[in-house]
C-alpha atoms as a PDB file:
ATOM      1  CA  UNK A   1      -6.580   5.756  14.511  1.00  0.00           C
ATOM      2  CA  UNK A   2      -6.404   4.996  10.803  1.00  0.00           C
ATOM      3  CA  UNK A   3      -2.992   2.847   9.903  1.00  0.00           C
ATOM      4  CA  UNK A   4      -0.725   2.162   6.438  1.00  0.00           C
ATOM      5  CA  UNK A   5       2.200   0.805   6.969  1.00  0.00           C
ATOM      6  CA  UNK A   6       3.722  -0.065   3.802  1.00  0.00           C
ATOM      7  CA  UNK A   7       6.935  -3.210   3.739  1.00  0.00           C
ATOM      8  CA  UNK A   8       8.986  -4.917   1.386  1.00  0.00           C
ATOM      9  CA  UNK A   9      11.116  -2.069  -0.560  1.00  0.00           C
ATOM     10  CA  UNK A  10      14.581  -2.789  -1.509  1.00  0.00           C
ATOM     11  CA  UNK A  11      17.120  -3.118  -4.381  1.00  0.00           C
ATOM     12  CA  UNK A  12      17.091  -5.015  -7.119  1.00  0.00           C
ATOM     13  CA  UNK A  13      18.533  -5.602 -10.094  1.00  0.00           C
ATOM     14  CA  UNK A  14      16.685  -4.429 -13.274  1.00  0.00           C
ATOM     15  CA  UNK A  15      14.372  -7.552 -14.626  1.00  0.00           C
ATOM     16  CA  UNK A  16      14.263  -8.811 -10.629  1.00  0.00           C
ATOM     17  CA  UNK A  17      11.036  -8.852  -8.686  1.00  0.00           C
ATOM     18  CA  UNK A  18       9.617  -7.274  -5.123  1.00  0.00           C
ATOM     19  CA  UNK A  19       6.534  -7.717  -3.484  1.00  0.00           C
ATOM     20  CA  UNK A  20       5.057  -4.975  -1.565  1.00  0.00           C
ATOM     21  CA  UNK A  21       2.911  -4.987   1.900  1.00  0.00           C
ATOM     22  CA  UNK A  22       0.319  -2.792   3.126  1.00  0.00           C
ATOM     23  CA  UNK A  23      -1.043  -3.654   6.477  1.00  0.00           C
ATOM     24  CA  UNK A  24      -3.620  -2.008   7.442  1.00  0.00           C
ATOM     25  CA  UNK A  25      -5.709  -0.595  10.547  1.00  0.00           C
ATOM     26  CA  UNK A  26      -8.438   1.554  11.754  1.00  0.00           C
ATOM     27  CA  UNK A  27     -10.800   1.173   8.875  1.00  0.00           C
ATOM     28  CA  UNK A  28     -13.400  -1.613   7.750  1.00  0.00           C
ATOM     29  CA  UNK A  29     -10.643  -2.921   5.142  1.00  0.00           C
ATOM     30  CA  UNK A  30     -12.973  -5.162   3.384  1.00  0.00           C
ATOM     31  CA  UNK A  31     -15.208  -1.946   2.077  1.00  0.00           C
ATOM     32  CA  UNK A  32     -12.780   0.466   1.500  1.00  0.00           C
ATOM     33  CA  UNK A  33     -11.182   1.367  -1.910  1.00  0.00           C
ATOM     34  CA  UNK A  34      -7.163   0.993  -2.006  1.00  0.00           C
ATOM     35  CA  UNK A  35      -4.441   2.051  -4.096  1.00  0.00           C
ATOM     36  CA  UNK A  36       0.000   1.914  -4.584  1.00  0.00           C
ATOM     37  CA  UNK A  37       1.421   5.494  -5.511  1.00  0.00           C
ATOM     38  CA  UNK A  38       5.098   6.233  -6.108  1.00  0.00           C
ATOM     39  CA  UNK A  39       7.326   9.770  -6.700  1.00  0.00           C
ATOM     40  CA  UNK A  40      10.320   9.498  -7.594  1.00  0.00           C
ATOM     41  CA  UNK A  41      13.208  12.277  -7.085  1.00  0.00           C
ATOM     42  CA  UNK A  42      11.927  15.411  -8.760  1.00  0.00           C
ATOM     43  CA  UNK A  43       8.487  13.931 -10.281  1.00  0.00           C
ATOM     44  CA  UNK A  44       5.571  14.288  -9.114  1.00  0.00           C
ATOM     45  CA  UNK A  45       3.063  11.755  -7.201  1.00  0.00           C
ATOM     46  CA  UNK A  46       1.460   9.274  -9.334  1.00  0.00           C
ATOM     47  CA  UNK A  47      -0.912   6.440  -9.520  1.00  0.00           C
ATOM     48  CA  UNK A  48       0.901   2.764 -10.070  1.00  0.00           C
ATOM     49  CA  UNK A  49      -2.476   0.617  -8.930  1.00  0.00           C
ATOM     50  CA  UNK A  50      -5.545   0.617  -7.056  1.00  0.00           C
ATOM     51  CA  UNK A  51      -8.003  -1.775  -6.169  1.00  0.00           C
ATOM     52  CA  UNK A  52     -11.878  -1.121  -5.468  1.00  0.00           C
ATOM     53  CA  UNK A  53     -13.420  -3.343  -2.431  1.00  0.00           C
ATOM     54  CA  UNK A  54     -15.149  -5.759  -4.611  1.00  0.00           C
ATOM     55  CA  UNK A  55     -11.280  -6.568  -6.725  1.00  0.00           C
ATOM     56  CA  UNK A  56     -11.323  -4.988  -9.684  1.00  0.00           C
ATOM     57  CA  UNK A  57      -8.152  -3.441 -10.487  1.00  0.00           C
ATOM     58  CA  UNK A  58      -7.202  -0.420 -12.847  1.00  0.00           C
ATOM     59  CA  UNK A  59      -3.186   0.059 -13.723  1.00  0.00           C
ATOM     60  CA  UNK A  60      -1.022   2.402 -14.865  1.00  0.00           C
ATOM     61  CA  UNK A  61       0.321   2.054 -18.702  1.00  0.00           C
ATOM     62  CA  UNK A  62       3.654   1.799 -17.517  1.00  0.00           C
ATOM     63  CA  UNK A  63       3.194  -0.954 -15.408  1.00  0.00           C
ATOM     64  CA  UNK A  64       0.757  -2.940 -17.316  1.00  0.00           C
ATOM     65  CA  UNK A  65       1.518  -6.329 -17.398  1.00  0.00           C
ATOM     66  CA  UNK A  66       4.040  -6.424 -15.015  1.00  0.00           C
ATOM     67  CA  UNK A  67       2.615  -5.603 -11.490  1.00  0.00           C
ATOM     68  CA  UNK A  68      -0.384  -7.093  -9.496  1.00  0.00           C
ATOM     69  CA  UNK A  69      -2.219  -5.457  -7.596  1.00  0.00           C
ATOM     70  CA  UNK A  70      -4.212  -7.853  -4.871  1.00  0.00           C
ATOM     71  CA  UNK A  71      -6.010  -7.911  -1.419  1.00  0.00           C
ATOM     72  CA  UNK A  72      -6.009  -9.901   1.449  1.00  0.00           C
ATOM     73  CA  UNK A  73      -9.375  -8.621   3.100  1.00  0.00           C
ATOM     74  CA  UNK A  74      -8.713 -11.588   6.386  1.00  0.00           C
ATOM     75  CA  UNK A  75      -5.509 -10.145   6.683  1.00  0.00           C
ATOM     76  CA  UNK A  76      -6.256  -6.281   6.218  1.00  0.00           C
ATOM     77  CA  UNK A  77      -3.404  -6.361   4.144  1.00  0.00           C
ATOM     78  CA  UNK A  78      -3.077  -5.242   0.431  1.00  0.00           C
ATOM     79  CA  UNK A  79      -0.107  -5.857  -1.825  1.00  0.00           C
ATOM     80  CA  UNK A  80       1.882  -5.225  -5.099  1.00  0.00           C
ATOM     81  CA  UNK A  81       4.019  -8.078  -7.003  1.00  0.00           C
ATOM     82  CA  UNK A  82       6.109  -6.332  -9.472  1.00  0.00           C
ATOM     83  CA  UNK A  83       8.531  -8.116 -12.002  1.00  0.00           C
ATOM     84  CA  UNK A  84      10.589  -7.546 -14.890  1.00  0.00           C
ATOM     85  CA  UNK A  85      11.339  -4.845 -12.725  1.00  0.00           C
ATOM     86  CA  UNK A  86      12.811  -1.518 -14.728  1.00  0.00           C
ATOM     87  CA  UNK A  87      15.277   1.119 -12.983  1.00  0.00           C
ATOM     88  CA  UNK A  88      12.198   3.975 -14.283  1.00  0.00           C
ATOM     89  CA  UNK A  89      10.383   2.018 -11.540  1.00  0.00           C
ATOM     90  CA  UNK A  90      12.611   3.681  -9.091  1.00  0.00           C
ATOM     91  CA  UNK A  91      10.591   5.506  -6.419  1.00  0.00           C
ATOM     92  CA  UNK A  92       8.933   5.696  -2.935  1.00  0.00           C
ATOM     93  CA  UNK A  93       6.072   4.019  -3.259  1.00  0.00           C
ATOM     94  CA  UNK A  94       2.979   4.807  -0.983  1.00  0.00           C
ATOM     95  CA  UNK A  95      -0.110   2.943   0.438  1.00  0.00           C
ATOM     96  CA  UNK A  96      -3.622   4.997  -0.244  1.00  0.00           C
ATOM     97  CA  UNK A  97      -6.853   4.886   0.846  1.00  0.00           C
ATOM     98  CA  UNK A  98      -9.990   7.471   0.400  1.00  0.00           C
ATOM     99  CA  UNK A  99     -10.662   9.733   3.189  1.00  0.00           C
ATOM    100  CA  UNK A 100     -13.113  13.083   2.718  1.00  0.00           C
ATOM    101  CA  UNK A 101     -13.009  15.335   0.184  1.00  0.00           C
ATOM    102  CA  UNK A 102     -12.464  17.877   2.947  1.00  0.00           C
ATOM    103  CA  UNK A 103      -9.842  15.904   4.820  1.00  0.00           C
ATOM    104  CA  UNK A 104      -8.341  14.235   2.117  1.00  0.00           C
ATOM    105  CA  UNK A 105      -7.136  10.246   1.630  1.00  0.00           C
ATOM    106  CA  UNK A 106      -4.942   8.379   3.935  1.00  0.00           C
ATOM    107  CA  UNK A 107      -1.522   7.604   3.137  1.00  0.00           C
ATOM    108  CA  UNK A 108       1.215   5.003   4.542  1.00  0.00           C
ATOM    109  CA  UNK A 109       5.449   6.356   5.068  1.00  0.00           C
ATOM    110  CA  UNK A 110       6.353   4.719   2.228  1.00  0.00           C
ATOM    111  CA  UNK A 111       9.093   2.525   1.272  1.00  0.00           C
ATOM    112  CA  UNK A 112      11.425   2.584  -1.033  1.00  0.00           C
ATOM    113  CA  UNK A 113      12.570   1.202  -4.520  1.00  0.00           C
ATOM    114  CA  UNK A 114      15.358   0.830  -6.214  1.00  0.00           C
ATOM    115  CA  UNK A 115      16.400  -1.135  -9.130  1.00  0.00           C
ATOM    116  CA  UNK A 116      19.886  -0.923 -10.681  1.00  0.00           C
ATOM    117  CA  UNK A 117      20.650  -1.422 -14.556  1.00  0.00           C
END
């Protein structure tokens, strides 16, 4: 049974910094393709970061420069440092991985952020 389980949401105040935890189970971590997602109240789902198997990463604008996106492939766990943290950064953010393209990808429960002007 495939496994995201995503930690380290919270609130913080705007210009603070969180990291994020995605531990991970089921799948052969070190080959698979990952990514961070957030929606935040009346938006819809978008990308924030994702990371191929072999490390190269590909960001949002909006978060450019402020987030990493990194892997831990001994620890099946991926993560997301994010500073200078803004209150449009405000969301649930998700774990991802590719699935099927008749199944769909795999997602995590979320956690949530919130940062306070």
């Amino acid at each position: 049974q495939v496994q995201l389980v995503e930690s380290g949401g919270g609130l913080v105040q705007a210009g603070g910094s969180l990291r994020l935890s995605c531990a991970v189970s089921g799948i052969i971590f070190s080959i698979n393709d990952m990514g961070w997602y957030r929606q935040a109240p009346g938006k819809q789902r978008e990308l924030v970061a994702r990371i191929i198997a072999g490390g190269t990463t590909i960001y949002a604008d909006s978060v450019k420069g402020r987030f990493t996106i990194s892997r831990d492939n001994a620890k099946n766990t991926m993560y997301l440092q994010m500073n200078a943290l803004k209150p449009e950064d405000t969301a649930v953010y998700y774990c991802q991985t590719p699935r099927t393209r008749d199944l769909g990808d795999y997602w995590g429960q979320g956690t949530q952020v919130t940062v306070s002007s």
